[in-house]
Protein backbone atom coordinates (compact mmCIF):
# COMPACT_ATOMS: atom_id res chain seq x y z
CA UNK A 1 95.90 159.11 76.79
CA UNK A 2 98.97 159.56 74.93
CA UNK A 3 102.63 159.94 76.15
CA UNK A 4 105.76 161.26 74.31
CA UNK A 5 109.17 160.93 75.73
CA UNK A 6 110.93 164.67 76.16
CA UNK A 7 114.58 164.15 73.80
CA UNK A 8 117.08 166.25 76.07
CA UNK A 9 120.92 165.58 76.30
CA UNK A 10 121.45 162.81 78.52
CA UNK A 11 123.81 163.72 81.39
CA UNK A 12 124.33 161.34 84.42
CA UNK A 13 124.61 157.89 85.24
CA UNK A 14 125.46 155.51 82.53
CA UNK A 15 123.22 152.55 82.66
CA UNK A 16 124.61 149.15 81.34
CA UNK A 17 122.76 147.41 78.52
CA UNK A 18 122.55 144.17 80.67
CA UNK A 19 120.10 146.55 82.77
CA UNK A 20 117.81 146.93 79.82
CA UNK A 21 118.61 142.84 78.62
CA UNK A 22 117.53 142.01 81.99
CA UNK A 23 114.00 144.08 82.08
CA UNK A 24 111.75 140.91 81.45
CA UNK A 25 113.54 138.77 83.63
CA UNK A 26 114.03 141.33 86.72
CA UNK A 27 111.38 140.73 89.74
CA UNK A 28 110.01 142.93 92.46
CA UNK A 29 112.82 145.52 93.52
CA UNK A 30 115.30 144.23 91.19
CA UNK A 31 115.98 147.38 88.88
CA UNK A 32 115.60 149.46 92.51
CA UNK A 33 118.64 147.58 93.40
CA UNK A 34 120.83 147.71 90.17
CA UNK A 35 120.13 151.12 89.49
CA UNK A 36 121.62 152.30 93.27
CA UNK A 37 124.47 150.13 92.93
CA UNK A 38 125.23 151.16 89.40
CA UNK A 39 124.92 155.21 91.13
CA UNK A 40 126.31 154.38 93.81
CA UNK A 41 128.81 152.30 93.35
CA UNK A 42 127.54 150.00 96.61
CA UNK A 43 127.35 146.36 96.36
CA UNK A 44 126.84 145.71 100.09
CA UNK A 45 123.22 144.21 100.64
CA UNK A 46 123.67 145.66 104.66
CA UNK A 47 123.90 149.40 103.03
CA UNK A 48 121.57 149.08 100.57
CA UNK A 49 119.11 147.26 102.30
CA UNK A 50 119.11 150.50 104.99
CA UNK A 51 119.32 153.29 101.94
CA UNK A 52 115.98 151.39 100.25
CA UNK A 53 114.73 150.76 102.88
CA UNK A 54 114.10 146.89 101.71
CA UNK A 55 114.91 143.56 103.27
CA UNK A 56 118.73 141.99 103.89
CA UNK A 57 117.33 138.59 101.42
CA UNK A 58 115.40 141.15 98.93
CA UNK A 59 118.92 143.08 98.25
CA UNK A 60 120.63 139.92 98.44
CA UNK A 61 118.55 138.12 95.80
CA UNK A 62 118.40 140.85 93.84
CA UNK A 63 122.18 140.93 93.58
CA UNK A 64 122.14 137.26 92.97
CA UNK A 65 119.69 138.02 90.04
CA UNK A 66 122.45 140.37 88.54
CA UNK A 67 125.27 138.75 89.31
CA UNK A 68 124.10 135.60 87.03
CA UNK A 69 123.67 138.66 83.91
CA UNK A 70 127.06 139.49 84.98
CA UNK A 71 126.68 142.87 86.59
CA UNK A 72 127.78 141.95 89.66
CA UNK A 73 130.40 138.84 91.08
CA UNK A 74 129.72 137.05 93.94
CA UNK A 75 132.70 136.47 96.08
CA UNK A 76 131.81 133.33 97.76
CA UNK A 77 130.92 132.34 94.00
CA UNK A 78 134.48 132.76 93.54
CA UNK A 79 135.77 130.85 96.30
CA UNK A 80 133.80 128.33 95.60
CA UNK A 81 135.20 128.53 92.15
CA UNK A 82 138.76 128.71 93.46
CA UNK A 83 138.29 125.67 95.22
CA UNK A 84 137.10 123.69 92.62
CA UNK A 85 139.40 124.79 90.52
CA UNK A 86 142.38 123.46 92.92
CA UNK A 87 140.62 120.06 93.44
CA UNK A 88 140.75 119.63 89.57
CA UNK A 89 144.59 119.76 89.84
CA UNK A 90 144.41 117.08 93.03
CA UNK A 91 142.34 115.20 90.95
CA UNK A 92 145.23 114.78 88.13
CA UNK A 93 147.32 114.31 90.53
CA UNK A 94 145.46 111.45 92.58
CA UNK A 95 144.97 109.77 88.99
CA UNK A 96 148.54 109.35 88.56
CA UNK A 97 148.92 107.94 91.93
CA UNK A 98 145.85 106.65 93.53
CA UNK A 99 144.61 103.67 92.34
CA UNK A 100 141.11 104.62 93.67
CA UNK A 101 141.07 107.42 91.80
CA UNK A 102 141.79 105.62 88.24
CA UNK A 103 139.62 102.85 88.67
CA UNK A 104 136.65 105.31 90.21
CA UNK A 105 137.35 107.72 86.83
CA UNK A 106 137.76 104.73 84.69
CA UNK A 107 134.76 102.90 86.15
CA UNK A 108 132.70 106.30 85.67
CA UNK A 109 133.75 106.72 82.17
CA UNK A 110 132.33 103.07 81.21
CA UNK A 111 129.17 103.17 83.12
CA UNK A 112 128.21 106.93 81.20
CA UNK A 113 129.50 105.62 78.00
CA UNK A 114 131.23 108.77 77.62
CA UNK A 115 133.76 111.11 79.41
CA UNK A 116 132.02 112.83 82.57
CA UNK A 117 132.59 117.05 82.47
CA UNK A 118 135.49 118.46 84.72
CA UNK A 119 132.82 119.63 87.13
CA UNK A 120 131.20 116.29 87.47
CA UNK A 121 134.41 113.86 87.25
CA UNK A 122 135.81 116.64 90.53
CA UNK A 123 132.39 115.78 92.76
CA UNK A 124 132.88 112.42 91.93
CA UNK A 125 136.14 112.02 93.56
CA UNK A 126 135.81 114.30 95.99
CA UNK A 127 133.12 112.14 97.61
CA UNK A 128 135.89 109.57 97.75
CA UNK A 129 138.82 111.75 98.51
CA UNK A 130 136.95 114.30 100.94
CA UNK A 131 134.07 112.18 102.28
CA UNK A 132 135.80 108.73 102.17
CA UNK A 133 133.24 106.88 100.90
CA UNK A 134 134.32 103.25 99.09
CA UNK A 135 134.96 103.07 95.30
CA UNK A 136 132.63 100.51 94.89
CA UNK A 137 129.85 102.15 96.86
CA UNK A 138 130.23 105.05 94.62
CA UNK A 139 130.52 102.74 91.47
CA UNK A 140 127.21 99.93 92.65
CA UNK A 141 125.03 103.18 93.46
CA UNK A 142 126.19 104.82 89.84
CA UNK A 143 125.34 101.69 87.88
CA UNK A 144 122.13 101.61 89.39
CA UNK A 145 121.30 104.87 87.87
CA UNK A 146 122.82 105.65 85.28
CA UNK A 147 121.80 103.20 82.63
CA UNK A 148 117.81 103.75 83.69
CA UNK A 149 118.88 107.29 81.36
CA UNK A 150 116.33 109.32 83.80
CA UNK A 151 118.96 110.44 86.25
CA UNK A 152 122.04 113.04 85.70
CA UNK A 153 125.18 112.92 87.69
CA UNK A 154 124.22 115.75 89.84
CA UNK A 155 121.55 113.70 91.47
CA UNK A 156 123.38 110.24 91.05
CA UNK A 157 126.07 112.63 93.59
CA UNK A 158 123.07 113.82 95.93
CA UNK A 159 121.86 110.22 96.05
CA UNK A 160 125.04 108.73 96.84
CA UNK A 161 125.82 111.28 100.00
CA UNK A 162 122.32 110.79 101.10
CA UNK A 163 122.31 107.12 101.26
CA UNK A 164 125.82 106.91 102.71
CA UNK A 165 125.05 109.23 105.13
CA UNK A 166 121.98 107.41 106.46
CA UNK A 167 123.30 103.75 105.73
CA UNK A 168 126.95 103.80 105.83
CA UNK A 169 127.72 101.45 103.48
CA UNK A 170 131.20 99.44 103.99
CA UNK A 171 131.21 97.98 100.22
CA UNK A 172 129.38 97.62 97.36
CA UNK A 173 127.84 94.24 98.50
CA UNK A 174 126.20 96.42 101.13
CA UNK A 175 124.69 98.85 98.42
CA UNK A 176 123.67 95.67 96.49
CA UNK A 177 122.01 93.94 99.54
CA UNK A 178 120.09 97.48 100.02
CA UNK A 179 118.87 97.44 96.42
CA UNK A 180 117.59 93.95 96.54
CA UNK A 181 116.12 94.73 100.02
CA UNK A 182 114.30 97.78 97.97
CA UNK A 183 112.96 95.95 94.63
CA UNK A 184 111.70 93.13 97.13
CA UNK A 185 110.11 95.60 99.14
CA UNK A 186 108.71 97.55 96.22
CA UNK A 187 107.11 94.07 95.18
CA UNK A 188 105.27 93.71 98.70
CA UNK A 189 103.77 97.05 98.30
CA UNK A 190 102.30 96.26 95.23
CA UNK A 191 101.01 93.08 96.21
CA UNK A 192 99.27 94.62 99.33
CA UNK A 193 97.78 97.22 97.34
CA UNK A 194 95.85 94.11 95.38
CA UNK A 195 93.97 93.27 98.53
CA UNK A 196 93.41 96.93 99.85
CA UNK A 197 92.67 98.74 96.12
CA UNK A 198 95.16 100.98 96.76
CA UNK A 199 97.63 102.52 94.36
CA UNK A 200 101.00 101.61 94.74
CA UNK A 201 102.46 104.61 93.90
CA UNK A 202 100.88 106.76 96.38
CA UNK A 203 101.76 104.93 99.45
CA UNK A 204 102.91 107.07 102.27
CA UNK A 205 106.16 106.04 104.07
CA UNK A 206 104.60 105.82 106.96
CA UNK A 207 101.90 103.16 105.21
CA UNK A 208 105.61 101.55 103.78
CA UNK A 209 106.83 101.21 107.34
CA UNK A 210 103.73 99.57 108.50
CA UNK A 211 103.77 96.89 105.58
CA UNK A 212 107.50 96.47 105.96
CA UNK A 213 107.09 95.60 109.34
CA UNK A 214 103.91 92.82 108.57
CA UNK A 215 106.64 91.35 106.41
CA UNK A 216 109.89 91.55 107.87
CA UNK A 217 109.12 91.47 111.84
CA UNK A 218 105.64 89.96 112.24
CA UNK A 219 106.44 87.18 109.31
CA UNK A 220 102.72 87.42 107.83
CA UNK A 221 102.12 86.25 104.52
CA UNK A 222 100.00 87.18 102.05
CA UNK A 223 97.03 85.07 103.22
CA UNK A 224 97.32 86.74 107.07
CA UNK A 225 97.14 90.04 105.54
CA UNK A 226 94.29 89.22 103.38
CA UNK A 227 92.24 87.66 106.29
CA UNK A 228 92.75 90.81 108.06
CA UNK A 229 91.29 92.84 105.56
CA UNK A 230 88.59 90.41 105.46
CA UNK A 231 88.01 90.64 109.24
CA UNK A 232 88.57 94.77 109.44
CA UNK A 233 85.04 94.67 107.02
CA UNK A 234 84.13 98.09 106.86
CA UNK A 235 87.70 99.74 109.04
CA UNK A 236 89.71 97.55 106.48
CA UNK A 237 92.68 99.85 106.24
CA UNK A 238 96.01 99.70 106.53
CA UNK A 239 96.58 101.20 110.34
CA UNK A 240 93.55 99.45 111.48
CA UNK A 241 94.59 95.80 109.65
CA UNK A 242 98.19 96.52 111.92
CA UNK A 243 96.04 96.08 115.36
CA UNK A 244 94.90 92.89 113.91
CA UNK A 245 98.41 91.57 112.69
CA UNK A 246 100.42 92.94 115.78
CA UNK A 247 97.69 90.79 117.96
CA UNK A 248 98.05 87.25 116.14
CA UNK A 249 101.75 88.03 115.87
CA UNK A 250 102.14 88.22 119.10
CA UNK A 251 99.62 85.26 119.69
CA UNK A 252 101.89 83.19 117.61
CA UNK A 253 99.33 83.02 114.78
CA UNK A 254 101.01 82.70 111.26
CA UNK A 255 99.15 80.79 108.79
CA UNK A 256 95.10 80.85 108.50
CA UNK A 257 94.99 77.61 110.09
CA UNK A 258 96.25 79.20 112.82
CA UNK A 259 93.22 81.06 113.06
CA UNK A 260 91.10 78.28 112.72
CA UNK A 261 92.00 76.38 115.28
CA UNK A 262 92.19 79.44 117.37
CA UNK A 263 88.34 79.65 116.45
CA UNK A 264 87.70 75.99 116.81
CA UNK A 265 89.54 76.29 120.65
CA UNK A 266 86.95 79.22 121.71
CA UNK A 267 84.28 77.48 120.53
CA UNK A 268 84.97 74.09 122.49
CA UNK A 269 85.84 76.34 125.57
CA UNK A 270 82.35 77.94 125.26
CA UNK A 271 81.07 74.47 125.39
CA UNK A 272 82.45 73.46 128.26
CA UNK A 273 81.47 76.71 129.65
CA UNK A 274 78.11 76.26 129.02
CA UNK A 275 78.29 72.59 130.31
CA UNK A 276 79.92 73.13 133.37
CA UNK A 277 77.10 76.00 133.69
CA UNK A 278 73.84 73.29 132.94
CA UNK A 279 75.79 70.76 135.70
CA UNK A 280 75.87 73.33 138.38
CA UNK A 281 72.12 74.24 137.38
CA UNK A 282 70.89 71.04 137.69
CA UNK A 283 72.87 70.38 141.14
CA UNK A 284 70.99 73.28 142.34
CA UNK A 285 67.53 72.10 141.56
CA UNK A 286 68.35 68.81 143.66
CA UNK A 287 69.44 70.18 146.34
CA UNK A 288 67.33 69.51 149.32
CA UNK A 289 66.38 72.15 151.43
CA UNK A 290 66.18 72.43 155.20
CA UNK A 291 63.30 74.25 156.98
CA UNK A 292 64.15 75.63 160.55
């Protein structure tokens, strides 16, 4: 089946050629959207959500969609545009009095290699200036990134509110301590792996809390860990292998001589069971007995 278009004189709304740029890109109710606010002249996702007949986050996405072809502006885009815009000017302003500032920008430009972009250089400071978190937090968590080469500065900035917010680190020693605390950590992991044939990588952090806790509160070594497995046999695993740590932690047991001798005490203690048991035995066969 064939279909020609009818040519008549076009009279009506004009569509924008961003409509037709944005035809392989537009999703679901998209061009329902752009072509009532275009006729309409409605950008307000409550209205046109009740004229369509669609969902309040379907308009609003939809809008979002157009607003990045530039159709349609966002105001909160543009507050949030505003803003930054007015923290650039604090920040040139804090450089030429706030030694924080300099050595934080200074520090930053060093540890890239290169000047950072307006946008990135304002999050920078304003974690210092807005969220008060230490130069030298901000700096030790940077260098730890940034020369690995995998990591922009928009996640070095996520990572650096995250782990401030959850550690509250009072200096970069702190963030250093953390990072050794980590690789060591890391290190463990991969050595417990050996003896279960696990794959590092695919720990879950609740198997990582379990082996931090063999190493750092119950003090087991390597060995310990090992004879558990050894012991679990067939239910070696890592929750089961914690039953058997927590116990000879809490017995006192650290080294596999430990467990010998804990071995080598039931056995003597059976013994003297089982002597006490053939004494009373043979007391009973000599004892006389008494007829009415």
């Amino acid at each position: 089946m064939k279909f020609i278009l009818v040519k008549s004189q076009f009279k009506g709304t004009y569509v924008p050629s961003e409509v037709f740029d944005g035809l392989y890109d537009a999703r679901n109710n998209d061009l329902k959207v752009i072509l009532y606010a275009i006729k309409n002249e409605e950008t307000d996702p409550i209205k046109i959500s009740s004229d369509l007949c669609l969902s309040y986050n379907a308009v609003y996405s939809s809008l979002m969609f157009w607003a990045d072809k530039g159709l349609v502006i966002c105001q909160e885009e543009q507050k949030k545009a505003k803003k930054k815009k007015s923290l650039s000017s604090e920040v040139v302003a804090k450089m030429a009095s706030d030694p924080g500032v300099q050595a934080l920008c200074q520090n930053l430009q060093i540890i890239f290699g290169s000047s950072l972009s307006e946008h990135y250089t304002n999050q920078f400071v304003s974690l210092y200036l807005e969220e008060f978190i230490p130069v030298d937090v901000i700096l030790t968590i940077t260098q730890h990134y940034a020369p690995l080469g995998e990591y922009n500065p928009a996640y070095i900035i996520k990572v650096i509110r995250s782990w401030q917010k959850k550690h509250g680190f009072e200096s970069g020693k702190d963030v250093d301590a953390y990072l050794a605390l980590q690789k060591q950590r890391e290190e463990f992991y991969a050595q417990v792996c050996r003896i279960f044939g696990l794959d590092a990588a695919k720990l879950k952090s609740s198997e990582k809390t379990i082996i931090n806790r063999w190493n750092e509160k119950y003090n087991m070594s390597l060995d310990m860990i090992e004879e558990s497995f050894i012991r679990a046999g067939q239910l070696a695993g890592i929750a089961y292998c914690n039953g058997i740590l927590k116990s000879w932690s809490q017995k006192g047991y650290k080294t596999p001589k430990d467990l010998e001798n804990e071995i080598s005490n039931i056995t003597q203690s059976k013994r003297n069971i089982d002597s006490q048991d053939d004494f009373v035995i043979k007391n009973i066969a000599n004892v006389p007995v008494f007829e009415d």
